[in-house]
PDB file of N, CA and C in Angstrom:
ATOM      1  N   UNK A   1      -1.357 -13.299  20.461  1.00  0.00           N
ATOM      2  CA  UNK A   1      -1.524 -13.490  19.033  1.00  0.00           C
ATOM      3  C   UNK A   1      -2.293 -12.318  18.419  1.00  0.00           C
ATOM      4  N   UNK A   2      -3.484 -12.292  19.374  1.00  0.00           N
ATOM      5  CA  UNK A   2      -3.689 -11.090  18.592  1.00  0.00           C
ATOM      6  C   UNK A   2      -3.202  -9.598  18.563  1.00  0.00           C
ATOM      7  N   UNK A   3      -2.539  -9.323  19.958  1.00  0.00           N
ATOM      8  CA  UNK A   3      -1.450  -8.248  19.702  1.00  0.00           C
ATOM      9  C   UNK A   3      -0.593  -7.915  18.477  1.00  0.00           C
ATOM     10  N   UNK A   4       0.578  -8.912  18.085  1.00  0.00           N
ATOM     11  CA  UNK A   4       0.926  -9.169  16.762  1.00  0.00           C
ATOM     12  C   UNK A   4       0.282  -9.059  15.802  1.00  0.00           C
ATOM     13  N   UNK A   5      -0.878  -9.616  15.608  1.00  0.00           N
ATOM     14  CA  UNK A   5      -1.623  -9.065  13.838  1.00  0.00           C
ATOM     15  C   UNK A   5      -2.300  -7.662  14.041  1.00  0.00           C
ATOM     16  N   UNK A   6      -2.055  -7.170  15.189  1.00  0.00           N
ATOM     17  CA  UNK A   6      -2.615  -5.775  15.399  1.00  0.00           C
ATOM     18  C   UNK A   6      -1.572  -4.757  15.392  1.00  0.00           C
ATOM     19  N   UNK A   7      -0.182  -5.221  15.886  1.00  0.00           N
ATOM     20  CA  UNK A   7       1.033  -4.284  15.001  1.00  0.00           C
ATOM     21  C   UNK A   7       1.566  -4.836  13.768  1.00  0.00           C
ATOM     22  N   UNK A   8       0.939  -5.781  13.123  1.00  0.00           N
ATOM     23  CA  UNK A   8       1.385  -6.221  11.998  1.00  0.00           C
ATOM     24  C   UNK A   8       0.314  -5.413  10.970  1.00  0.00           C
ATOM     25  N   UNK A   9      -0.657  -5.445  11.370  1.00  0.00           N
ATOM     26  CA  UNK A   9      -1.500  -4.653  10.701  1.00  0.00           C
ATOM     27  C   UNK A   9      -1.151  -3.370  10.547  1.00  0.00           C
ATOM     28  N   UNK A  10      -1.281  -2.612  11.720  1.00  0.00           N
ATOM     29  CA  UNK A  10      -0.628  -1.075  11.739  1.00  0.00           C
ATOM     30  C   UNK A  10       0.573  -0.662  10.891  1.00  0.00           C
ATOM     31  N   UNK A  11       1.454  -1.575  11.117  1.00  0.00           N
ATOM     32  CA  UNK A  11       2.624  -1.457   9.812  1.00  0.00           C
ATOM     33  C   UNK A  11       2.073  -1.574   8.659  1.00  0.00           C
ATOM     34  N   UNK A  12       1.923  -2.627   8.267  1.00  0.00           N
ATOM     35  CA  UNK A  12       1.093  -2.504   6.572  1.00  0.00           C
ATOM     36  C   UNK A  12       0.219  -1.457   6.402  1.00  0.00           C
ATOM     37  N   UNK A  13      -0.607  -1.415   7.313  1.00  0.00           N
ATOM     38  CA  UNK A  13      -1.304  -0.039   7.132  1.00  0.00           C
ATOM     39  C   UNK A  13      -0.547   1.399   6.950  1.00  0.00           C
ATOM     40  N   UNK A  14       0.421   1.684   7.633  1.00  0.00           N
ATOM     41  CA  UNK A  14       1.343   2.924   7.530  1.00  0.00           C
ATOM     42  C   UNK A  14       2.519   2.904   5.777  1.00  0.00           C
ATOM     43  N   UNK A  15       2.411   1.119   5.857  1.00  0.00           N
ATOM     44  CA  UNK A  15       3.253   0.723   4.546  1.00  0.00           C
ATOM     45  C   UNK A  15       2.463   1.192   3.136  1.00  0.00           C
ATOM     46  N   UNK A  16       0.858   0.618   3.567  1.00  0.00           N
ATOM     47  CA  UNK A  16       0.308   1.156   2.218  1.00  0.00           C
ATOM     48  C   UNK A  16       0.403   2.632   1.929  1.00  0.00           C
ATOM     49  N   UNK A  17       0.014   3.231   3.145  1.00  0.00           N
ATOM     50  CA  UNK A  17       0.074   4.724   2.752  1.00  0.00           C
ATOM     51  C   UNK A  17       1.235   5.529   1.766  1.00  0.00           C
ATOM     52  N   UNK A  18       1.923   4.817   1.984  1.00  0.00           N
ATOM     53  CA  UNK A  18       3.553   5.682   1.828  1.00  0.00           C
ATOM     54  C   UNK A  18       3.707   4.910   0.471  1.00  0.00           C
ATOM     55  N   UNK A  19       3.332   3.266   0.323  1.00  0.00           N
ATOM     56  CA  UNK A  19       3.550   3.405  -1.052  1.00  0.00           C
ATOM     57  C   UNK A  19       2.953   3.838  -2.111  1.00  0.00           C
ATOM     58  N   UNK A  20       1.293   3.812  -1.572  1.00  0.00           N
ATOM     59  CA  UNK A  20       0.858   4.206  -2.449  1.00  0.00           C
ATOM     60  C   UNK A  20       0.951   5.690  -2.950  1.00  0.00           C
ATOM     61  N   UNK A  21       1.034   6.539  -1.833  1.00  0.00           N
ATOM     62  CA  UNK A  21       1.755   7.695  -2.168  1.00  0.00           C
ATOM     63  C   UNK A  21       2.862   8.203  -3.306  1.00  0.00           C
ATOM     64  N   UNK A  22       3.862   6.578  -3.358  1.00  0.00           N
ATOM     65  CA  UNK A  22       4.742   7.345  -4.152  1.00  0.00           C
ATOM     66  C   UNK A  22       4.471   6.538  -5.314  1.00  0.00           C
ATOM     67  N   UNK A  23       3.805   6.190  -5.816  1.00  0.00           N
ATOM     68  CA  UNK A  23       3.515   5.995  -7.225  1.00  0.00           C
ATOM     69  C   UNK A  23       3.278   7.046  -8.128  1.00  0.00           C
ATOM     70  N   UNK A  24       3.211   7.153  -9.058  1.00  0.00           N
ATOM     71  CA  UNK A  24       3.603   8.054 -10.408  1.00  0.00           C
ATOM     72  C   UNK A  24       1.977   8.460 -10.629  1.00  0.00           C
ATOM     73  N   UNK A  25       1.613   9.484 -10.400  1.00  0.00           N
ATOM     74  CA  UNK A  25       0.224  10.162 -10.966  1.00  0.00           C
ATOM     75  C   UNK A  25       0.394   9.391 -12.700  1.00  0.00           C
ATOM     76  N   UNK A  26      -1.005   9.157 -12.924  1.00  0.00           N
ATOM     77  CA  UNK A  26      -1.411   8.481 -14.242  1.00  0.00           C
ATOM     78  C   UNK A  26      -2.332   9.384 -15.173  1.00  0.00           C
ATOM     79  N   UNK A  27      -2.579  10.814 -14.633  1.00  0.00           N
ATOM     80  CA  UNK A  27      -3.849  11.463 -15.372  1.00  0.00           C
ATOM     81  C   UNK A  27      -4.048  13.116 -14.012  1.00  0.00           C
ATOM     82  N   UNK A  28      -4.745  13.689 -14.670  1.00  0.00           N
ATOM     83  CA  UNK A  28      -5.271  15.030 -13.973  1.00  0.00           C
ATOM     84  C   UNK A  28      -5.699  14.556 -12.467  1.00  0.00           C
ATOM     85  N   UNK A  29      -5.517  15.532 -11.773  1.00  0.00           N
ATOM     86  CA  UNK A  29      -6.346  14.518 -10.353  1.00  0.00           C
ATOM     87  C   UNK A  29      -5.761  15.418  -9.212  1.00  0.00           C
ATOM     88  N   UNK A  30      -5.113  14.757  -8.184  1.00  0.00           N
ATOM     89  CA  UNK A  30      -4.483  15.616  -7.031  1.00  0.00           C
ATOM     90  C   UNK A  30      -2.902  15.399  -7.499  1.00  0.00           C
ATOM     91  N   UNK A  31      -2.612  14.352  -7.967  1.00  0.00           N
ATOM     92  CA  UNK A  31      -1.159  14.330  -8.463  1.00  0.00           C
ATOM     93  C   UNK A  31      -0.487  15.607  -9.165  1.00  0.00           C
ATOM     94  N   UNK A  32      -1.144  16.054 -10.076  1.00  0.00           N
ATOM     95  CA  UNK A  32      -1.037  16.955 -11.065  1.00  0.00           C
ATOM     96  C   UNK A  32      -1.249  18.173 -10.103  1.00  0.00           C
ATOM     97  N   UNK A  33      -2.070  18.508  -8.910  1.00  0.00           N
ATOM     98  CA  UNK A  33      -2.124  19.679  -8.509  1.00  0.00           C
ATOM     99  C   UNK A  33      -1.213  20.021  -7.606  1.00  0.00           C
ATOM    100  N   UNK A  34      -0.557  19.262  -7.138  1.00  0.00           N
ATOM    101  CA  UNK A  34       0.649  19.257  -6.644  1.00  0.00           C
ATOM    102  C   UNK A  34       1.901  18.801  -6.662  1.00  0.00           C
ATOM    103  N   UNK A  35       2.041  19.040  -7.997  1.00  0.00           N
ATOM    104  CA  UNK A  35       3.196  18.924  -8.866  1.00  0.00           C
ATOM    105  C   UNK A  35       4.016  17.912  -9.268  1.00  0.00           C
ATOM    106  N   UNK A  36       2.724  17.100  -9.550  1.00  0.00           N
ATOM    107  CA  UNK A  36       3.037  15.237 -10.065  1.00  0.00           C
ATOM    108  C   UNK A  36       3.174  15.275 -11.801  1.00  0.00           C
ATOM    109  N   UNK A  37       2.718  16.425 -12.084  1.00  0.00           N
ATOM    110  CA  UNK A  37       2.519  16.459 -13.631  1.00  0.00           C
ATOM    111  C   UNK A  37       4.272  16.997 -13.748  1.00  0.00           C
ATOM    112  N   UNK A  38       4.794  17.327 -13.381  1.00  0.00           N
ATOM    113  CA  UNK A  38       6.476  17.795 -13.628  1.00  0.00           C
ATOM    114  C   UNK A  38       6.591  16.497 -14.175  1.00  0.00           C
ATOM    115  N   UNK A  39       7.089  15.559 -13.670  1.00  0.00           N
ATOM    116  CA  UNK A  39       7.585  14.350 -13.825  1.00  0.00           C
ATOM    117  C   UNK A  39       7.114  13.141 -15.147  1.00  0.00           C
ATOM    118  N   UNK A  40       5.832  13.762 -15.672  1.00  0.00           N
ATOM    119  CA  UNK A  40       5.377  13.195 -16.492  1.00  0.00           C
ATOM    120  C   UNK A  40       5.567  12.975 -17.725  1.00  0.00           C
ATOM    121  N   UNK A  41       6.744  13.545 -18.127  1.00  0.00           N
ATOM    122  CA  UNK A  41       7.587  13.553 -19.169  1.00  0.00           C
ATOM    123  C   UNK A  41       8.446  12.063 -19.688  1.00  0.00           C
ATOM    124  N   UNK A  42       8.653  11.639 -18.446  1.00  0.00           N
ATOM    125  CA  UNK A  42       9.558  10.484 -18.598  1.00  0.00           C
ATOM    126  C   UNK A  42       9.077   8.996 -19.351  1.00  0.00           C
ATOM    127  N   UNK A  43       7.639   9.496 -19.363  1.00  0.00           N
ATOM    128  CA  UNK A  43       6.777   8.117 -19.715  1.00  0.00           C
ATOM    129  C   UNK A  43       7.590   6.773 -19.830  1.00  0.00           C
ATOM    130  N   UNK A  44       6.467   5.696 -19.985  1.00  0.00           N
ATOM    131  CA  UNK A  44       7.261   4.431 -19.429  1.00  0.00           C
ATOM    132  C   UNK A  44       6.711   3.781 -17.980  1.00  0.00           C
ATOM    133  N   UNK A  45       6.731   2.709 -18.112  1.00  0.00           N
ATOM    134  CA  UNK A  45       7.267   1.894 -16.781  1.00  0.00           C
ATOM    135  C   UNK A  45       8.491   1.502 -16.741  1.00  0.00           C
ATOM    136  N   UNK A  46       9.320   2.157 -16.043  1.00  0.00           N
ATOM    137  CA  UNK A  46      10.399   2.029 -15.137  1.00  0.00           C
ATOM    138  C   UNK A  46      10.422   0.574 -14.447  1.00  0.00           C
ATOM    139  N   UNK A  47      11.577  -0.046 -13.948  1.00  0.00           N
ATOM    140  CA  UNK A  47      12.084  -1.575 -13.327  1.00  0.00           C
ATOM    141  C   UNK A  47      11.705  -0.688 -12.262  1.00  0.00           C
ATOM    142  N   UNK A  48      11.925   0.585 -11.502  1.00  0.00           N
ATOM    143  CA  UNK A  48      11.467   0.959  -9.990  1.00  0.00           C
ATOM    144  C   UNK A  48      10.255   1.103 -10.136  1.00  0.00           C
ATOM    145  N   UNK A  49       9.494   1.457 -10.932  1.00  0.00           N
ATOM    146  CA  UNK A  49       7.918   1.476 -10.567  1.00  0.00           C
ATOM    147  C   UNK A  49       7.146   0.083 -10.654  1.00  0.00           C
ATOM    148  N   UNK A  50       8.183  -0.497 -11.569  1.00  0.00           N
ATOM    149  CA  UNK A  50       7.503  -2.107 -11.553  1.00  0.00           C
ATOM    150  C   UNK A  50       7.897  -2.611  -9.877  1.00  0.00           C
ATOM    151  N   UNK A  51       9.032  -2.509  -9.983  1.00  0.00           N
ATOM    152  CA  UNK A  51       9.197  -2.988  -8.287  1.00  0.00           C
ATOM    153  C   UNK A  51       8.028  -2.471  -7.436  1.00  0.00           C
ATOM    154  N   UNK A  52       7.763  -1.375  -7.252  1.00  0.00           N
ATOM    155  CA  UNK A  52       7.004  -0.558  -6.295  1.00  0.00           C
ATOM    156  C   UNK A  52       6.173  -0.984  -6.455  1.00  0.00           C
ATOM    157  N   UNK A  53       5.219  -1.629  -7.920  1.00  0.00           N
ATOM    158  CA  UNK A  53       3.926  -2.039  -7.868  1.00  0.00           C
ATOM    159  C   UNK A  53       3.914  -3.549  -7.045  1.00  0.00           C
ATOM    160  N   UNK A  54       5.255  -4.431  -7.140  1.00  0.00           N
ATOM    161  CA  UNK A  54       5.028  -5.489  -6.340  1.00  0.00           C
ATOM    162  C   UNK A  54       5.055  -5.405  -4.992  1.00  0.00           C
ATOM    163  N   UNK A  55       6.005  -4.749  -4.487  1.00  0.00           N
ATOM    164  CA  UNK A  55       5.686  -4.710  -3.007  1.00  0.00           C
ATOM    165  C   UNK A  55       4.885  -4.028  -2.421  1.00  0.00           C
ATOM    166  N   UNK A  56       4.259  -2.823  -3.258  1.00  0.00           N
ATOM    167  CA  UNK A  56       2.670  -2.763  -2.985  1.00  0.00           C
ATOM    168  C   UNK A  56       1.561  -4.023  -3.349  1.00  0.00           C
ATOM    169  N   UNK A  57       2.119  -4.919  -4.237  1.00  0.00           N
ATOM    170  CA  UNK A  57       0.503  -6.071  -3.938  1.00  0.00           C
ATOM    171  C   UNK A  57       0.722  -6.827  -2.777  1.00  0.00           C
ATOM    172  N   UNK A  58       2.192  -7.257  -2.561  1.00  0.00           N
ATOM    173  CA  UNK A  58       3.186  -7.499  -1.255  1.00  0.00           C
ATOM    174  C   UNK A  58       2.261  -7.293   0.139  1.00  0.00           C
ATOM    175  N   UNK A  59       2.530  -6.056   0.235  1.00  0.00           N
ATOM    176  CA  UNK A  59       2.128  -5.403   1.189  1.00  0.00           C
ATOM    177  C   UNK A  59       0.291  -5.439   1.708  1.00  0.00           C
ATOM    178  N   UNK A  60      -0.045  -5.188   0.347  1.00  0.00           N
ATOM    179  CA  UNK A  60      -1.655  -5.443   0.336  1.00  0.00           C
ATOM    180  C   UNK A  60      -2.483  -6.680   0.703  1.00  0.00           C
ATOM    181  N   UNK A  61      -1.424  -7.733   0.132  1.00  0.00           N
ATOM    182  CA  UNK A  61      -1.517  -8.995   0.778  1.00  0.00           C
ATOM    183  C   UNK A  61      -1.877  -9.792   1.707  1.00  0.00           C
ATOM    184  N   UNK A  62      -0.690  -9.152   2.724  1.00  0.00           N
ATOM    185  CA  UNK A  62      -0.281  -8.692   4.197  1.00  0.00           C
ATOM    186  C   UNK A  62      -1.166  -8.699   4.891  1.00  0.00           C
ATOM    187  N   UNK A  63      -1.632  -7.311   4.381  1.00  0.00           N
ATOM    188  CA  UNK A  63      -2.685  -6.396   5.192  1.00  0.00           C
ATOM    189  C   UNK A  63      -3.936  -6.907   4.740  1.00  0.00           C
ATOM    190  N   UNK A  64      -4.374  -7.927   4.284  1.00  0.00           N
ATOM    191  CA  UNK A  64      -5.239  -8.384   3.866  1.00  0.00           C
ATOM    192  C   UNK A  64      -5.982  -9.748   5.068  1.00  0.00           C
ATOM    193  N   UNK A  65      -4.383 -10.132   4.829  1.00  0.00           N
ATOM    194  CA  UNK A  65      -4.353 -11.380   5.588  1.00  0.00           C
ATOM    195  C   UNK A  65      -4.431 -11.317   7.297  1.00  0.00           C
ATOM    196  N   UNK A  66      -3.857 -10.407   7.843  1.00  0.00           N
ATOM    197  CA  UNK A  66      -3.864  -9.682   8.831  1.00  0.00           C
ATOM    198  C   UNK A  66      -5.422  -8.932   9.210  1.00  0.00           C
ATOM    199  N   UNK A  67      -6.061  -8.857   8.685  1.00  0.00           N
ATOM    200  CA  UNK A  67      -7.656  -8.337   8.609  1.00  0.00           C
ATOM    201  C   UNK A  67      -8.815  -9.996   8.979  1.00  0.00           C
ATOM    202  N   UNK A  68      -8.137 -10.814   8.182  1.00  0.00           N
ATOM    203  CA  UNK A  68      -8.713 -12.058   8.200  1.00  0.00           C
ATOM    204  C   UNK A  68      -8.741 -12.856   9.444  1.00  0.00           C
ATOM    205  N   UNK A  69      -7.278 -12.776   9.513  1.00  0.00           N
ATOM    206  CA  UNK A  69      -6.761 -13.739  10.731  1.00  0.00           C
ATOM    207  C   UNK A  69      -7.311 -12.943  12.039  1.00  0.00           C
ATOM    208  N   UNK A  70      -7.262 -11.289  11.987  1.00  0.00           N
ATOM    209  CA  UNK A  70      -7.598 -10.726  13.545  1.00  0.00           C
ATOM    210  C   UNK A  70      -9.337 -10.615  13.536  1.00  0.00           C
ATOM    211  N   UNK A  71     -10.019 -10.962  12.355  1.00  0.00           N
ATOM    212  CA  UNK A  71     -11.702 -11.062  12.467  1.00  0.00           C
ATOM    213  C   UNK A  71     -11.955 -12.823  12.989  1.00  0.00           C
ATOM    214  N   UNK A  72     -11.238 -13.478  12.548  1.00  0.00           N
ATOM    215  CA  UNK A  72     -11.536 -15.356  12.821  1.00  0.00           C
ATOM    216  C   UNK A  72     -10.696 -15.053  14.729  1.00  0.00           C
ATOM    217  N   UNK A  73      -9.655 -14.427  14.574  1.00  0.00           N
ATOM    218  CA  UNK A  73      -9.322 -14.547  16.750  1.00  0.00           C
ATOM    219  C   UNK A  73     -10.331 -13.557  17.197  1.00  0.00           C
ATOM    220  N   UNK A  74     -11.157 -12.651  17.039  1.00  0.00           N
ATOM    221  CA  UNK A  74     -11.521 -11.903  17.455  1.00  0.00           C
ATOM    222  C   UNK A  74     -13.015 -12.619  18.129  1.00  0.00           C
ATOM    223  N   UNK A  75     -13.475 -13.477  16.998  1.00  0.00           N
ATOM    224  CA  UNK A  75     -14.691 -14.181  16.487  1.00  0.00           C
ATOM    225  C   UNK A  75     -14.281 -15.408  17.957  1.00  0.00           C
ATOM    226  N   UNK A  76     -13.238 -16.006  17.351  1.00  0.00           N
ATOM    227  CA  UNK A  76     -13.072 -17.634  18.779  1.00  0.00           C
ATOM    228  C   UNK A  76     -12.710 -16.961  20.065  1.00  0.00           C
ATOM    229  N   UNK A  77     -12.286 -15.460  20.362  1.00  0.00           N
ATOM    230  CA  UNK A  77     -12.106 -15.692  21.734  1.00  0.00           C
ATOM    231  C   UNK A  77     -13.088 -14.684  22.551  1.00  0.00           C
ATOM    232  N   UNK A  78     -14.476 -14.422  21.639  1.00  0.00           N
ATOM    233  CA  UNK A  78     -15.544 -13.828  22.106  1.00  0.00           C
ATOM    234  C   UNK A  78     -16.614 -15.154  22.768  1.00  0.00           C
TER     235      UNK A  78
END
């Protein structure tokens, strides 16, 4: 059991990275210094960035829950 929430974790963990990655720079920052400000023209929320924001809370969720559950097995089988 706890194997499983420990590659379940690792996935969400590799999942957040990547989505949060591709979200849309919002302001000056590292987005903009590497060439997130191109794109900033399009303004708007987009149906794909709305998507992206759910399966990033999705995901965050997850990985939330997966943090919980492997601190309470970690805790009963010490």
């Amino acid at each position: 059991m706890i194997v499983m929430f420990s590659i379940l974790l690792t996935l969400a963990s590799l999942m957040m990275i990547v989505l949060v990655l591709m979200h849309k720079g919002r302001g000056g920052g590292l987005s903009d210094m590497f060439g997130g400000g191109i794109s900033s023209s399009l303004g708007g929320s987009s149906v794909a960035e709305r998507n992206l924001d759910r399966i990033t809370v999705g995901i965050a969720v997850i990985w939330v829950v997966c943090i919980f559950a492997l601190g309470l097995l970690l805790k009963v089988s010490s």
